[in-house]
N, C-alpha and C. Protein backbone atom coordinates (compact mmCIF):
# COMPACT_ATOMS: atom_id res chain seq x y z
N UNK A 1 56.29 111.01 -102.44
CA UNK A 1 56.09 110.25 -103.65
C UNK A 1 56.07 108.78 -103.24
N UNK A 2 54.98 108.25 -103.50
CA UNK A 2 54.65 106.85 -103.16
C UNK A 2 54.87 105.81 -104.44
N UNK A 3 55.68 104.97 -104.62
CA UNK A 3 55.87 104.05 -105.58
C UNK A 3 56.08 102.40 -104.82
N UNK A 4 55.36 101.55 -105.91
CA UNK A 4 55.57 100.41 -105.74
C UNK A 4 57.22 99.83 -105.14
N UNK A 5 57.72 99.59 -104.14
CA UNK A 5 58.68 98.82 -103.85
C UNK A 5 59.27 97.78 -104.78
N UNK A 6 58.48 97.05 -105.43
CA UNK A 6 59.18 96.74 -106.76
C UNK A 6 59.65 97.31 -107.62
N UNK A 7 59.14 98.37 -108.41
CA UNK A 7 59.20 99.42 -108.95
C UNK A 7 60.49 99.90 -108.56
N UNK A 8 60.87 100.51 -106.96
CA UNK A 8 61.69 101.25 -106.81
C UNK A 8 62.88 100.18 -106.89
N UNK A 9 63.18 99.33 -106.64
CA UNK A 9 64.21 97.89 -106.48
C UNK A 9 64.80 97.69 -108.18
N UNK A 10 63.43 97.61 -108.71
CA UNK A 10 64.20 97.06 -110.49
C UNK A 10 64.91 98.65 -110.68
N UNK A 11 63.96 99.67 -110.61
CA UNK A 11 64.90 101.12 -111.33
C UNK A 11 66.26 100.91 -110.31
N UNK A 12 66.46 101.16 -109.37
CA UNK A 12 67.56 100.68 -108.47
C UNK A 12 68.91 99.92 -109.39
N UNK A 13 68.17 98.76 -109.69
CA UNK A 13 69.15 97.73 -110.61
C UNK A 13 69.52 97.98 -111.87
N UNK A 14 68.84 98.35 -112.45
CA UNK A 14 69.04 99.06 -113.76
C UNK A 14 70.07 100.35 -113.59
N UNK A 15 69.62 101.09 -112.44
CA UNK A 15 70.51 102.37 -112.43
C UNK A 15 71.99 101.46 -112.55
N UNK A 16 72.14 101.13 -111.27
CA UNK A 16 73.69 100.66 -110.89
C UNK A 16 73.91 99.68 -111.61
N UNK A 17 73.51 99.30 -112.55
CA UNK A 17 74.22 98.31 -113.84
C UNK A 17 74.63 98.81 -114.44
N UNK A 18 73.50 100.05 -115.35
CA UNK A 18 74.03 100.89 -116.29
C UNK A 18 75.13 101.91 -115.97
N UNK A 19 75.75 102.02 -114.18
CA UNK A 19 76.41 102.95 -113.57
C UNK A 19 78.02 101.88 -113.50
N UNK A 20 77.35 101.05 -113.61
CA UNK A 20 78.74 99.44 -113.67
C UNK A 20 78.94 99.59 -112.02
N UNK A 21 78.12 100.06 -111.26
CA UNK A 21 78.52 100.12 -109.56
C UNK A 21 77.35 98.91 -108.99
N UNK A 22 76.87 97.87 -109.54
CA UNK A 22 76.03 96.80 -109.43
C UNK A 22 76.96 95.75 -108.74
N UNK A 23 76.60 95.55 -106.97
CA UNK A 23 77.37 94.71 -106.63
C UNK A 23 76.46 92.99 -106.28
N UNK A 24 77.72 92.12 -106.79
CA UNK A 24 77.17 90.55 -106.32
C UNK A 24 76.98 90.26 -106.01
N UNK A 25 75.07 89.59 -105.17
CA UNK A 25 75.07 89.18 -104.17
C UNK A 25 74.29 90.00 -103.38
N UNK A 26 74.22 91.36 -103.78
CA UNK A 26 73.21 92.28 -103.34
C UNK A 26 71.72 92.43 -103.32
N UNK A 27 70.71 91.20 -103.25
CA UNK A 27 69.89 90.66 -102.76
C UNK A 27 68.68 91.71 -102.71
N UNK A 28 67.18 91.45 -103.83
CA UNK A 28 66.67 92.43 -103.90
C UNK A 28 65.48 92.09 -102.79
N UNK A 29 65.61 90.74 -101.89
CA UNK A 29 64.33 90.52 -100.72
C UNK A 29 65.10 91.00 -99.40
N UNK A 30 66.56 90.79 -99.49
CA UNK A 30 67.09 91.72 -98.28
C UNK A 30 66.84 93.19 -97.71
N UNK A 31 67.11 93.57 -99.31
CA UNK A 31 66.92 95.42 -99.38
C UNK A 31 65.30 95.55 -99.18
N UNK A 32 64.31 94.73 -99.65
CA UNK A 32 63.01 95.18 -99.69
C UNK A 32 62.78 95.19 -98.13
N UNK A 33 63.20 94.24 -97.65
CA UNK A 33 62.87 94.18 -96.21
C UNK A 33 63.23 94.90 -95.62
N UNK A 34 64.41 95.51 -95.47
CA UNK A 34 64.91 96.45 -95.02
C UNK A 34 64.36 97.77 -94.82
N UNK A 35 64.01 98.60 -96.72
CA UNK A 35 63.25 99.45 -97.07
C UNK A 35 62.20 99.47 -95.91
N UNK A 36 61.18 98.26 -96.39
CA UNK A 36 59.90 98.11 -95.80
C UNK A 36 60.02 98.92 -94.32
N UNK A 37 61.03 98.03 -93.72
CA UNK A 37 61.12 98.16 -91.88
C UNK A 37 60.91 100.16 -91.92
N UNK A 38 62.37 100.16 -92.22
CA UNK A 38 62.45 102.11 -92.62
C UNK A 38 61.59 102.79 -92.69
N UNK A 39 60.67 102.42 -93.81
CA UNK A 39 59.38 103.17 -94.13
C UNK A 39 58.24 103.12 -93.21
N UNK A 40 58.15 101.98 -92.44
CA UNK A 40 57.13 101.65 -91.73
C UNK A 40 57.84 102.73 -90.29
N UNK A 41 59.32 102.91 -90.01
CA UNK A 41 59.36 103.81 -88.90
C UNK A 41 59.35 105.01 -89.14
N UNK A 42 59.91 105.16 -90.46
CA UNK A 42 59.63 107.04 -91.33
C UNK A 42 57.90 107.43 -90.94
N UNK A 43 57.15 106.39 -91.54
CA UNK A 43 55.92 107.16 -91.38
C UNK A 43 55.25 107.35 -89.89
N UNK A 44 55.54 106.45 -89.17
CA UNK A 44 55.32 106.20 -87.54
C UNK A 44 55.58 107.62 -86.98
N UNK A 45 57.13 107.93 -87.73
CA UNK A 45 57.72 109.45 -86.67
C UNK A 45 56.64 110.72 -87.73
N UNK A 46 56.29 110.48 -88.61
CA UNK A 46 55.74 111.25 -89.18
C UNK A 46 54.37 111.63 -88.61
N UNK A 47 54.01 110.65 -88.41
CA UNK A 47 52.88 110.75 -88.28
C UNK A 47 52.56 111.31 -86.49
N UNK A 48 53.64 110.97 -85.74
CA UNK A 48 53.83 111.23 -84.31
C UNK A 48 54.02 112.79 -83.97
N UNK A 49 54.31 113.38 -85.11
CA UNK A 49 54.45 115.26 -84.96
C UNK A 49 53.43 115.96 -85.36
N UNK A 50 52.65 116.29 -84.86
CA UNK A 50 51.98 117.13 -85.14
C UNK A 50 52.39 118.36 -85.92
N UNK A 51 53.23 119.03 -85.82
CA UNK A 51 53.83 120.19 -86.35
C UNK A 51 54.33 119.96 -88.31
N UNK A 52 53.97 118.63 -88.23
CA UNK A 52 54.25 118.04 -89.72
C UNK A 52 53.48 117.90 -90.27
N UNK A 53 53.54 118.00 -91.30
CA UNK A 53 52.32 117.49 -92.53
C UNK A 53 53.26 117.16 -93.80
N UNK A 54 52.25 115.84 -94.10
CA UNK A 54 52.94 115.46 -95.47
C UNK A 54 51.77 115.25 -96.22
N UNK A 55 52.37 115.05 -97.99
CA UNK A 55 51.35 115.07 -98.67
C UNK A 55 51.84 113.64 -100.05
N UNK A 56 51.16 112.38 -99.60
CA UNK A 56 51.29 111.55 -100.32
C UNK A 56 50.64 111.55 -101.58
N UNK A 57 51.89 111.47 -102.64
CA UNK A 57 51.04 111.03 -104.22
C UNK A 57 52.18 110.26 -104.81
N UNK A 58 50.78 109.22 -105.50
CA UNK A 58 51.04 108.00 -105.86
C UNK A 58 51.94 108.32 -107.54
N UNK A 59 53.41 107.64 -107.11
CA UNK A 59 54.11 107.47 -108.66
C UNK A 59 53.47 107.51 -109.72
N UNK A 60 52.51 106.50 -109.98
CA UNK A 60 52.13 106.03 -111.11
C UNK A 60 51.01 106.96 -111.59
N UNK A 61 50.57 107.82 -110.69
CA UNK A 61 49.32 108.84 -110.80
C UNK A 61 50.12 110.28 -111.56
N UNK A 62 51.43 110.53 -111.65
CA UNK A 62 52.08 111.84 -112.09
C UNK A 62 51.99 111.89 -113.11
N UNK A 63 52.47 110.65 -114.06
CA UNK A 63 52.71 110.97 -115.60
C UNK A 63 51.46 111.11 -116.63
N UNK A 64 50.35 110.03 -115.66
CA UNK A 64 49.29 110.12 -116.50
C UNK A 64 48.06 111.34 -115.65
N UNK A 65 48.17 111.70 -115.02
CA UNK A 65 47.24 113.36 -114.27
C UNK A 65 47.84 113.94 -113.29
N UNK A 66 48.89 114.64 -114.19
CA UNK A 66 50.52 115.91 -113.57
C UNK A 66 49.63 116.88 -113.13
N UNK A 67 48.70 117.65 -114.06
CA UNK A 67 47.88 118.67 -113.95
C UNK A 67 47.08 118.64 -112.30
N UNK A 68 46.46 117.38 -111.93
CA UNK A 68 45.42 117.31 -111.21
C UNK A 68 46.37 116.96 -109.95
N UNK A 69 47.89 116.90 -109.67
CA UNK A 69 48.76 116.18 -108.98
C UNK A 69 49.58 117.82 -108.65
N UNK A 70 49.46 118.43 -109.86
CA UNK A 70 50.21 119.52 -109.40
C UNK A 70 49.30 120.99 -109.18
N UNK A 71 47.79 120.56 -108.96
CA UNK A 71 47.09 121.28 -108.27
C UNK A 71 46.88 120.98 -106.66
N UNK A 72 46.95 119.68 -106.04
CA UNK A 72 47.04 118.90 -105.13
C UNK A 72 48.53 119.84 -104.42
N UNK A 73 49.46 119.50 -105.11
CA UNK A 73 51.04 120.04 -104.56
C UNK A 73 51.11 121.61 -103.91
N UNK A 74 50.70 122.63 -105.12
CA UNK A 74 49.74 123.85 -104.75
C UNK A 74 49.13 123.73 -104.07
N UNK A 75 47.59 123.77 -103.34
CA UNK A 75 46.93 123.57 -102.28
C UNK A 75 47.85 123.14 -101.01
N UNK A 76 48.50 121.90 -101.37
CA UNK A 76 49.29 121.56 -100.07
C UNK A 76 50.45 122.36 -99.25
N UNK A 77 50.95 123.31 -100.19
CA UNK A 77 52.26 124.11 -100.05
C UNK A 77 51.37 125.53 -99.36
N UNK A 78 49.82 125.90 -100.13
CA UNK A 78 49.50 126.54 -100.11
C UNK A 78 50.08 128.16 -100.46
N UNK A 79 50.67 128.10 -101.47
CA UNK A 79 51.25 129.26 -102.08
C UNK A 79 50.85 129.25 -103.95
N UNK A 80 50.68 130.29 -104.80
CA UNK A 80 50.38 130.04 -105.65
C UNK A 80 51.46 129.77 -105.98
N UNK A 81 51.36 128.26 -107.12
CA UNK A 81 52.63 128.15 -107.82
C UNK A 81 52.36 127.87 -109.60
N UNK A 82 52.91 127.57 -110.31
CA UNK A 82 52.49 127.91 -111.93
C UNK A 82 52.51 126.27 -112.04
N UNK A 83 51.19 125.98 -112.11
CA UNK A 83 50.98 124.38 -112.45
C UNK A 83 50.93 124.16 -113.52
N UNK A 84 50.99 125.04 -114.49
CA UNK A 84 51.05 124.75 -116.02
C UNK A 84 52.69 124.14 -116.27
N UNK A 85 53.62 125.07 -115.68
CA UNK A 85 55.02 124.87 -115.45
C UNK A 85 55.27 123.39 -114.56
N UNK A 86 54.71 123.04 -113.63
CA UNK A 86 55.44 121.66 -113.31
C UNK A 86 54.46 120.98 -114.10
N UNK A 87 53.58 121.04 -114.95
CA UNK A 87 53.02 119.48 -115.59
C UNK A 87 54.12 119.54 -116.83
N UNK A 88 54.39 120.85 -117.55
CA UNK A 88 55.45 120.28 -118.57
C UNK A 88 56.55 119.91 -117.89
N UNK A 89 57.14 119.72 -116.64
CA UNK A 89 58.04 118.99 -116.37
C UNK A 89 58.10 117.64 -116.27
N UNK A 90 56.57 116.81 -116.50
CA UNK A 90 56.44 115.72 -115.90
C UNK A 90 56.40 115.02 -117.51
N UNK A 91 57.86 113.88 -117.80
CA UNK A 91 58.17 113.14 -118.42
C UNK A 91 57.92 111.73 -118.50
N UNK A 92 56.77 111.28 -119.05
CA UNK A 92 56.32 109.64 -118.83
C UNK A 92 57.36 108.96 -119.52
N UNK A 93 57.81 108.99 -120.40
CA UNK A 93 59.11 108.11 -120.80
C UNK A 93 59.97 107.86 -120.12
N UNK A 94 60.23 108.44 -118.49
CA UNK A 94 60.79 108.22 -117.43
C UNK A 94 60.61 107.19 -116.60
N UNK A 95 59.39 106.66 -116.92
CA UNK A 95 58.90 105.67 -115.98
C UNK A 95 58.59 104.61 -116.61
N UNK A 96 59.65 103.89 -116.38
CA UNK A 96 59.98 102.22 -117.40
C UNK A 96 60.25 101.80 -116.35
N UNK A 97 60.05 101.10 -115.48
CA UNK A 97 60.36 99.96 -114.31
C UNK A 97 58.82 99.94 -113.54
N UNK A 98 58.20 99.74 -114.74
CA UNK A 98 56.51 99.93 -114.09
C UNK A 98 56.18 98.00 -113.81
N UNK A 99 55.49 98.33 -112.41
CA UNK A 99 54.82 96.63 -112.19
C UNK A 99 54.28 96.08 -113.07
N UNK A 100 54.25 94.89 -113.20
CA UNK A 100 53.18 94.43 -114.23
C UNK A 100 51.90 93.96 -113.47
């Protein structure tokens, strides 16, 4: 699941405010950088195995075409799975920390 880094940083802040575990000083260009570095070596080793496969889909693409995201997921797993069943799982009122 691929989401904007902003995106993931504000839901982040919001969580642990509304969790009252929001600490002072905790710096959202530190953590991005950080993230960034991570991700940039996550996909490096990913991409270095052959024996792996991954299957990137974009956050913002689920809530508005679940159907066409959870035919993609199927194919990729390659097993039949009931895509009627994960699109009613997919809740757009969930996704409030959208970029502008």
């Amino acid at each position: 699941m691929q989401r904007p880094l902003k995106e993931v940083l504000a839901s982040q802040e919001v969580m642990l405010r509304n969790r009252g575990t929001a600490k002072a000083g905790a710096g959202n260009e530190a953590i991005a950088t950080a993230f960034e570095s991570h991700l940039r070596e996550v996909n490096a080793w990913l991409e270095s195995k052959p024996n792996i496969k991954t299957l990137r889909v974009p956050y913002h693409e689920v809530p508005s075409d679940a159907q066409a995201i959870a035919h993609k997921v199927t194919q990729f797993v390659g097993i039949g799975l009931n895509v009627e069943a994960m699109t009613r799982q997919v809740d757009a009122t969930l996704y409030r920390n959208r970029s502008k």
